[in-house]
Protein backbone atom coordinates (compact mmCIF):
# COMPACT_ATOMS: atom_id res chain seq x y z
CA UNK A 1 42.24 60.22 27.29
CA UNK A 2 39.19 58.56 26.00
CA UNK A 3 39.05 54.58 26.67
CA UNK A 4 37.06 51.99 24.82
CA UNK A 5 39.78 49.23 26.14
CA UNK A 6 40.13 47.55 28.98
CA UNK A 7 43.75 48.34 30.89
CA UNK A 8 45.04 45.51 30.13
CA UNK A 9 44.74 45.40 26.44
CA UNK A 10 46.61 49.03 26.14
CA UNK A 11 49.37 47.96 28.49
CA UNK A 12 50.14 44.94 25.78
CA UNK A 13 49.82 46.80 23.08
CA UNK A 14 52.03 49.47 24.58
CA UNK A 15 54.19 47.40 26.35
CA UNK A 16 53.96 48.82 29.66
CA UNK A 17 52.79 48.13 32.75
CA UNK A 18 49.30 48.57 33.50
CA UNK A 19 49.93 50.72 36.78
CA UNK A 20 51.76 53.31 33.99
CA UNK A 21 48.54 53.11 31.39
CA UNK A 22 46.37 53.53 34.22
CA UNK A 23 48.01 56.57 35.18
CA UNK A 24 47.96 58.13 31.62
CA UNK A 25 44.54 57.55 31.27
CA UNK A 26 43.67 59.25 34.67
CA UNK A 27 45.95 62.05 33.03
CA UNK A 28 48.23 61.61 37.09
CA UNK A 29 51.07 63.82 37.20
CA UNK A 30 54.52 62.87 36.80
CA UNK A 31 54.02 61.10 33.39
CA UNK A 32 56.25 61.89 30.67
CA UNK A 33 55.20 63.24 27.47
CA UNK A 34 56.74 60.54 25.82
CA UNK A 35 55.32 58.03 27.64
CA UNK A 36 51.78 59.53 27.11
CA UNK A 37 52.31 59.45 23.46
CA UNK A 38 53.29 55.82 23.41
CA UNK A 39 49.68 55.11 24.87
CA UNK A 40 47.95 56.87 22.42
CA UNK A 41 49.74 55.07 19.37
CA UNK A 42 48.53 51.77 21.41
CA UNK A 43 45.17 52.81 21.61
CA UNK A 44 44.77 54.07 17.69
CA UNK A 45 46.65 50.57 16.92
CA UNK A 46 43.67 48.69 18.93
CA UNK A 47 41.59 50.50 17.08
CA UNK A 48 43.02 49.22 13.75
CA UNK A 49 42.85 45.79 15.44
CA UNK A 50 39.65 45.77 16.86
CA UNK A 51 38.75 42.31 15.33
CA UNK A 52 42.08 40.44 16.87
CA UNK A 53 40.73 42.04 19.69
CA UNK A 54 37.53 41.04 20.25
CA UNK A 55 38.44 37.29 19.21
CA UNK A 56 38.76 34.70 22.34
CA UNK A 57 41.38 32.49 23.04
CA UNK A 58 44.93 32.59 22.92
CA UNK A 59 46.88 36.17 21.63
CA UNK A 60 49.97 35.49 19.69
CA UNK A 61 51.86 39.55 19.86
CA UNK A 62 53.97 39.97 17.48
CA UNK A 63 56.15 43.55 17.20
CA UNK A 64 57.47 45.51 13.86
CA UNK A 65 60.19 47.41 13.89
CA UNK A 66 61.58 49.01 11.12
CA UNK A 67 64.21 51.63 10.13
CA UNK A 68 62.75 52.54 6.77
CA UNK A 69 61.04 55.32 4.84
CA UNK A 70 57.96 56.18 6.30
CA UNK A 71 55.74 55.79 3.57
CA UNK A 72 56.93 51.84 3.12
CA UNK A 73 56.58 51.74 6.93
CA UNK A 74 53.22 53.28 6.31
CA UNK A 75 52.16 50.61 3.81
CA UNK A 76 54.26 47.41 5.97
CA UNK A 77 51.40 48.38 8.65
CA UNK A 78 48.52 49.30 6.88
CA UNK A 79 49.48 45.46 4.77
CA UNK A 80 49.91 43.59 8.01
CA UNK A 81 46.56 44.62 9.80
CA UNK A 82 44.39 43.91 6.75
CA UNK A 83 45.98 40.12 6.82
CA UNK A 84 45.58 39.58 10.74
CA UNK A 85 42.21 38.96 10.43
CA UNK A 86 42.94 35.85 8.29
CA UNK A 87 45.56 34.47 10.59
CA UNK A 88 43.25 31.67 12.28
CA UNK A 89 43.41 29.85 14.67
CA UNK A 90 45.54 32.04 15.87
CA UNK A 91 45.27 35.81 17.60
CA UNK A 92 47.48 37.46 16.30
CA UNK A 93 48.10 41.42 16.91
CA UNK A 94 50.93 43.70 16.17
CA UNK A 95 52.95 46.43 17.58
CA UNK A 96 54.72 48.43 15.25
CA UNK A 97 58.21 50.41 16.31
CA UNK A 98 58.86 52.59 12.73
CA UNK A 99 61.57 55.25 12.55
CA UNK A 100 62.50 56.97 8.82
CA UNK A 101 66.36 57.42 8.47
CA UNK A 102 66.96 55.58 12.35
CA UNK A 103 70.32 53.63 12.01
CA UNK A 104 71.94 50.32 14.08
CA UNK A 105 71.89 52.25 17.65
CA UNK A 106 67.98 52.54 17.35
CA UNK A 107 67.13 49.13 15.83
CA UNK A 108 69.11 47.22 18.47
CA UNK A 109 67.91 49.75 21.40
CA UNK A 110 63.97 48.91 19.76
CA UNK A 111 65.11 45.01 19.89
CA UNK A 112 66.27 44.94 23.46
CA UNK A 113 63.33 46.88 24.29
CA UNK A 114 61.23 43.78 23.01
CA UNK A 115 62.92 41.69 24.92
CA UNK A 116 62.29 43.37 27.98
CA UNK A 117 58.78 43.62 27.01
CA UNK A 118 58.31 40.13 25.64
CA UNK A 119 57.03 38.94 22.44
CA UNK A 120 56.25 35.91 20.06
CA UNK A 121 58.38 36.98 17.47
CA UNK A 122 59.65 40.01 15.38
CA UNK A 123 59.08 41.37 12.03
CA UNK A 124 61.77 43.19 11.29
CA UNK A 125 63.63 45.58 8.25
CA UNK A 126 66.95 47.43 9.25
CA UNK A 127 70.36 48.24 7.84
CA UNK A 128 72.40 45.12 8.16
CA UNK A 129 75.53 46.37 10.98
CA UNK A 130 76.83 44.98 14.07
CA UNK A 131 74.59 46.10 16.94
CA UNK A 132 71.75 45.32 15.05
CA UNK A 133 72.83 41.64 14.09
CA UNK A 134 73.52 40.91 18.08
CA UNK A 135 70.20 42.28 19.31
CA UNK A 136 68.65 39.53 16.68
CA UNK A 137 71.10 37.20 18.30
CA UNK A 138 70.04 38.01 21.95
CA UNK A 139 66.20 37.52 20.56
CA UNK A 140 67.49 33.98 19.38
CA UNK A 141 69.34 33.25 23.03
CA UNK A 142 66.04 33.79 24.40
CA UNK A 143 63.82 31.96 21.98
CA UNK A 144 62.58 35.20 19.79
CA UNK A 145 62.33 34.46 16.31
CA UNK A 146 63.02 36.88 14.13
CA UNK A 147 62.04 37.24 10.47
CA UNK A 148 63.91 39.91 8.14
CA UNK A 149 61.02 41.93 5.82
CA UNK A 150 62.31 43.49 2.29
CA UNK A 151 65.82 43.76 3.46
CA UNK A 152 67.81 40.71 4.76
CA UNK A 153 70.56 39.78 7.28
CA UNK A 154 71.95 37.49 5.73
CA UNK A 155 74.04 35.04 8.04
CA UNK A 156 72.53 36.13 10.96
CA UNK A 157 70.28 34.21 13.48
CA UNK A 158 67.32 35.51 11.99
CA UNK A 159 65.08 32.62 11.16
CA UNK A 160 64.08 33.78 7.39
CA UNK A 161 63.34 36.79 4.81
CA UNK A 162 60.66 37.68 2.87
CA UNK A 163 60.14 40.01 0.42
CA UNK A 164 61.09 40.61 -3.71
CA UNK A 165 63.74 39.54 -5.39
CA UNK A 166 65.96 43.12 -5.37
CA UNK A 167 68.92 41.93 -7.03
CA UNK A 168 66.14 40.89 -10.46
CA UNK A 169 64.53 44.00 -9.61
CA UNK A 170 67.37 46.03 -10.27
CA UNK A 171 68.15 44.14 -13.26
CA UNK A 172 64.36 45.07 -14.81
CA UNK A 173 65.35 48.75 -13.84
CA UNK A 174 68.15 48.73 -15.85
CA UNK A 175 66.76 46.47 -18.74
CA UNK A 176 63.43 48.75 -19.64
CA UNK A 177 65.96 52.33 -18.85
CA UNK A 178 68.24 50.57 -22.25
CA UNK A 179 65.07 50.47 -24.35
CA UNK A 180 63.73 54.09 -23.50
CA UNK A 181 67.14 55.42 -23.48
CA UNK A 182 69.50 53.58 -25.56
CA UNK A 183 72.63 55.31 -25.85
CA UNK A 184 74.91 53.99 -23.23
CA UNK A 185 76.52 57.73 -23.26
CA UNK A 186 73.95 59.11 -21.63
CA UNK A 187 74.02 59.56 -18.19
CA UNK A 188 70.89 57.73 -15.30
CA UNK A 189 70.70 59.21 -12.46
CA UNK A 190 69.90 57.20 -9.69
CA UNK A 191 68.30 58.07 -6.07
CA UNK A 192 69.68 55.94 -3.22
CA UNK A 193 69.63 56.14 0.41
CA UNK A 194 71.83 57.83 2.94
CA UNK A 195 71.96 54.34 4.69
CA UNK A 196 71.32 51.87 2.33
CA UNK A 197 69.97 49.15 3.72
CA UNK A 198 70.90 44.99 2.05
CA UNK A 199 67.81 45.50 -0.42
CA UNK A 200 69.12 48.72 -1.81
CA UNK A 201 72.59 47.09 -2.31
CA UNK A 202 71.01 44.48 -3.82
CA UNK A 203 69.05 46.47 -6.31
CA UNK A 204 72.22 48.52 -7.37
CA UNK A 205 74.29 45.21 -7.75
CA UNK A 206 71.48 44.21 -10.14
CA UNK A 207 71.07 47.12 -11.88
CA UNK A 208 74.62 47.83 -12.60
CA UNK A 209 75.11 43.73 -13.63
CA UNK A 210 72.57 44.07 -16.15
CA UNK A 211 73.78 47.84 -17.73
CA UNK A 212 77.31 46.04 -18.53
CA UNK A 213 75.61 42.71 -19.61
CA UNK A 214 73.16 44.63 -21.78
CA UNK A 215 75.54 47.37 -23.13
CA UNK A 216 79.33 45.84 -22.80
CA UNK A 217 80.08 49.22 -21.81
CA UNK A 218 79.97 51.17 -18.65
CA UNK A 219 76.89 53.46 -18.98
CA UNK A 220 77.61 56.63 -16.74
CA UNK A 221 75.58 57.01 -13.45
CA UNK A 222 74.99 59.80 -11.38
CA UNK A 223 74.02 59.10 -7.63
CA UNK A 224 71.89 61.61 -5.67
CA UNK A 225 70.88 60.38 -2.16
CA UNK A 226 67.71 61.56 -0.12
CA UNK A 227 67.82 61.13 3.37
CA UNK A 228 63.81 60.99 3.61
CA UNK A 229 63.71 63.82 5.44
CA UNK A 230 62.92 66.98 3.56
CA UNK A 231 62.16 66.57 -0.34
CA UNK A 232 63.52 70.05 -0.83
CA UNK A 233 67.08 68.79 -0.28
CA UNK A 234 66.96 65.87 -2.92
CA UNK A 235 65.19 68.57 -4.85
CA UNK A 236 67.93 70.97 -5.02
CA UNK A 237 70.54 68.05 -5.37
CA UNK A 238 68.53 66.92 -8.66
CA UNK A 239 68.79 70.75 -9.88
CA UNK A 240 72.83 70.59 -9.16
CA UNK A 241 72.73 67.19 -11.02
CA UNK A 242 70.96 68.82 -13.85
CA UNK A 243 73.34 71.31 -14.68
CA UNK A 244 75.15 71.31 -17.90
CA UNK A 245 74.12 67.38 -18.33
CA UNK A 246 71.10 67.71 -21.10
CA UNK A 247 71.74 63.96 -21.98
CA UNK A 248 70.28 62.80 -18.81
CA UNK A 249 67.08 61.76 -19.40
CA UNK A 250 66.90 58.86 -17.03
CA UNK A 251 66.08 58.64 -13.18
CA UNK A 252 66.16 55.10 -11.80
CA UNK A 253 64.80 55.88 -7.93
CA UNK A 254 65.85 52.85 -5.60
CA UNK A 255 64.62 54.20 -2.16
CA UNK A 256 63.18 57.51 -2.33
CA UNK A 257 61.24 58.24 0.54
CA UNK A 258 57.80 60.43 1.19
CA UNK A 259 57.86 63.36 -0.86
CA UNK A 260 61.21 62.53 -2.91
CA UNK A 261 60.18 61.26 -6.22
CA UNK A 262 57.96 64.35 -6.79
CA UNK A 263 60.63 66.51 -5.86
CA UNK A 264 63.08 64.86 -8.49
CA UNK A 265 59.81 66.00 -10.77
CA UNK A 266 59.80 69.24 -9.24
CA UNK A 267 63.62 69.43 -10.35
CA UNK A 268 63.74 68.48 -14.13
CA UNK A 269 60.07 70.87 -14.52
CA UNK A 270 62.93 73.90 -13.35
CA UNK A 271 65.46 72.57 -15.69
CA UNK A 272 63.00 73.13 -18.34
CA UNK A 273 62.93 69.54 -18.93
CA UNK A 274 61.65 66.11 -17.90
CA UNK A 275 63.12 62.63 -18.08
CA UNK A 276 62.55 60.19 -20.87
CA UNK A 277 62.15 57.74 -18.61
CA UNK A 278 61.62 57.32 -14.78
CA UNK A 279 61.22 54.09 -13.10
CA UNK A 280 60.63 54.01 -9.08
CA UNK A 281 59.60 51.26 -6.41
CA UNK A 282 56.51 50.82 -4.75
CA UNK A 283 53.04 51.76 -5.19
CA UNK A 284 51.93 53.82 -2.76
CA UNK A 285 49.31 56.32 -2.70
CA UNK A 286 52.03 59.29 -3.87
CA UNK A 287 53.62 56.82 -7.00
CA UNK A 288 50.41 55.71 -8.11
CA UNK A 289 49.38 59.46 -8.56
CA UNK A 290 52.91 60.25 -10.21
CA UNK A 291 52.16 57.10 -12.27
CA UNK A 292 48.87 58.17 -13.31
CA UNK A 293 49.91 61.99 -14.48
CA UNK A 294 52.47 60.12 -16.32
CA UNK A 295 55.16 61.80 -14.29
CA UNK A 296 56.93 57.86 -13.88
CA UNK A 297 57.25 55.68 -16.86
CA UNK A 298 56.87 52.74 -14.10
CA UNK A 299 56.99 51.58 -10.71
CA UNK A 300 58.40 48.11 -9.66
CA UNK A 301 56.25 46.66 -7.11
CA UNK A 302 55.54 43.43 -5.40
CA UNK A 303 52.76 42.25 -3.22
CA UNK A 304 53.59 43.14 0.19
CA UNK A 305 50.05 42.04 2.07
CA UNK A 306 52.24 38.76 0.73
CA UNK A 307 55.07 39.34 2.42
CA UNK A 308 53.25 39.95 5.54
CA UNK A 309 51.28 37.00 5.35
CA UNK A 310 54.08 34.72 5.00
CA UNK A 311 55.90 36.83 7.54
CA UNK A 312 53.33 36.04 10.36
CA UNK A 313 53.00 32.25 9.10
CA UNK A 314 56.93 32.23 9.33
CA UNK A 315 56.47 33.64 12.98
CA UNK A 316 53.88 31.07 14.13
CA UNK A 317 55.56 28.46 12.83
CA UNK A 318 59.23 28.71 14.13
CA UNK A 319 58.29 27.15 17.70
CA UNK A 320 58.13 23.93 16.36
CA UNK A 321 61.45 24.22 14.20
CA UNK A 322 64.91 25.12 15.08
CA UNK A 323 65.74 25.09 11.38
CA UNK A 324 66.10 28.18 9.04
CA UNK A 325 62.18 28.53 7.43
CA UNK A 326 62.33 29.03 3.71
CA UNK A 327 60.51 32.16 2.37
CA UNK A 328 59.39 32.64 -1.10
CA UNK A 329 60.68 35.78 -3.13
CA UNK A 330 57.42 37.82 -4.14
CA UNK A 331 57.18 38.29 -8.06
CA UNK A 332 58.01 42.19 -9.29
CA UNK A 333 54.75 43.65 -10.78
CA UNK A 334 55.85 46.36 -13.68
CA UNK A 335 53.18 48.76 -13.30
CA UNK A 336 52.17 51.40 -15.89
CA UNK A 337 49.69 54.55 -16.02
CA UNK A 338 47.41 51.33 -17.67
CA UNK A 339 47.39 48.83 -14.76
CA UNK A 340 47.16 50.51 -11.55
CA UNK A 341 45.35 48.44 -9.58
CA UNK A 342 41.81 50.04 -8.39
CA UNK A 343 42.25 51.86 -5.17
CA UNK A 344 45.87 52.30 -5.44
């Protein structure tokens, strides 16, 4: 395995020991592949981070880990490690522990494993359950601080949240699906999550506040989930939705993960139809292209190098405070095929 780090620096970013990273990059025997492949995600993150690297002084760590679509995983990272940089005086670098679809058992396994493996605090997003709200307890116990990202725990001993306002966003999904489709007999169908996590419940609980407050009737929804896995299953879900419903003309996508809103495309183009109107979340590089061809009316977004800003600030700041540190909701952007921002 190639090196352009010293030992030491992969071990931390790995978190192993450097008698284990030394023996992976001597390619020794008796390594597991797993093990091996945990090193090599250090390394390309070092890479990433080569300017928190080269700085002098002391290095705050701070570790990711989040149960979540891997294209919002994608962007959490690729957020975070353009805003280290700017975190001065500090040093601060990042390990990131992602898993699309993971539930509580993984989360809390992924916390504990911090632990073990020390750290200045945790940035984490996960579906609120049990195991998962005593790992970020044990963190507490040991002076961890933990900071919730885009979906909260509320009532836990994390030490704040950041991220957009989900319950508002919800309510602008429902508000601009009334003016494209007005008739509150017709059908939305809306994408959800196999797990939803507190920010999808919060969206829904939004959404469905402002359909009765806007229409003093109860508009019919469809639910389809996706279990951001393999598109072609929402696909074919869509197509079973589809049938013998030609009044729905709305999708409202909550938490669609890589590939799924183009497969709910793929779906009404074999229906022979295509919806009226389609709002998603998140502009990523696949929504901004669906955005552009037109293929979504809009996507609700929100600034999330933000989020991970005021994430790390949270992080540095909660040695010197025992209480709970306020975050700021970040503002919903409603972007059309007209404002994508350049590079998007």
């Amino acid at each position: 395995m190639r090196r352009k780090f010293s030992v030491r620096d992969i071990a931390v970013q790995a978190g192993l020991s450097e008698a284990t990273v030394d023996r992976v990059l001597h390619e020794r025997p008796g390594v597991r592949a797993a093990t091996v492949e945990q090193v090599r995600r250090a390394v390309e993150d070092l890479e990433r981070q080569q300017s928190q690297v080269r700085l002098s002084g002391r290095t705050v760590m701070f570790d990711v880990v989040m149960a979540a679509p891997r294209r919002f995983a994608d962007a959490v990272r690729a957020a975070l490690e353009v805003e280290l940089p700017a975190l001065h005086p500090a040093t601060v670098r990042a390990r990131f522990h992602t898993s699309s679809g993971a539930g509580g058992a993984w989360v809390a396994a992924e916390l504990d494993r911090v632990l073990r493996t020390g750290s200045n605090g945790v940035v984490l997003q996960s579906p609120d359950l049990p195991e998962v709200r005593a790992a970020v307890q044990r963190l507490a116990d040991a002076q961890v601080p933990v900071v919730t990202l885009a979906s909260d725990l509320p009532g836990s001993r994390r030490r704040g949240y950041v991220g957009a306002d989900n319950r508002g966003a919800g309510a602008t999904a429902a508000y601009l699906l009334t003016q494209w489709v007005p008739d509150p007999a017709e059908t939305v169908l809306v994408v959800g999550s196999r797990q939803p996590q507190d920010s999808e419940r919060s969206r829904r609980k939004g959404f469905e506040a402002a359909l009765a407050q806007l229409e003093g009737s109860v508009r019919p929804v469809l639910g389809v989930v996706d279990d951001d896995q393999d598109p072609a299953v929402l696909e074919e879900a869509v197509v079973a939705a589809l049938a013998g419903r030609p009044t729905l003309r709305a999708v409202y996508s909550m938490c669609a993960g890589a590939g799924g809103n183009a497969a709910v495309v793929r779906a009404f183009e074999r229906a022979g139809t295509r919806p009226v109107a389609f709002v998603a979340h998140d502009l990523d590089g696949e929504n901004a292209d669906l955005l552009r061809h037109g293929d979504l009316s809009v996507v609700l977004h929100h600034d999330l190098r933000s989020d991970c800003r005021q994430a790390c600030r949270m992080l540095l700041q909660a040695p010197y405070t025992r209480s709970e540190l306020p975050g700021t909701a970040s503002p919903i952007q409603i972007l059309t095929p007209f404002n994508v921002p350049p590079g998007a």
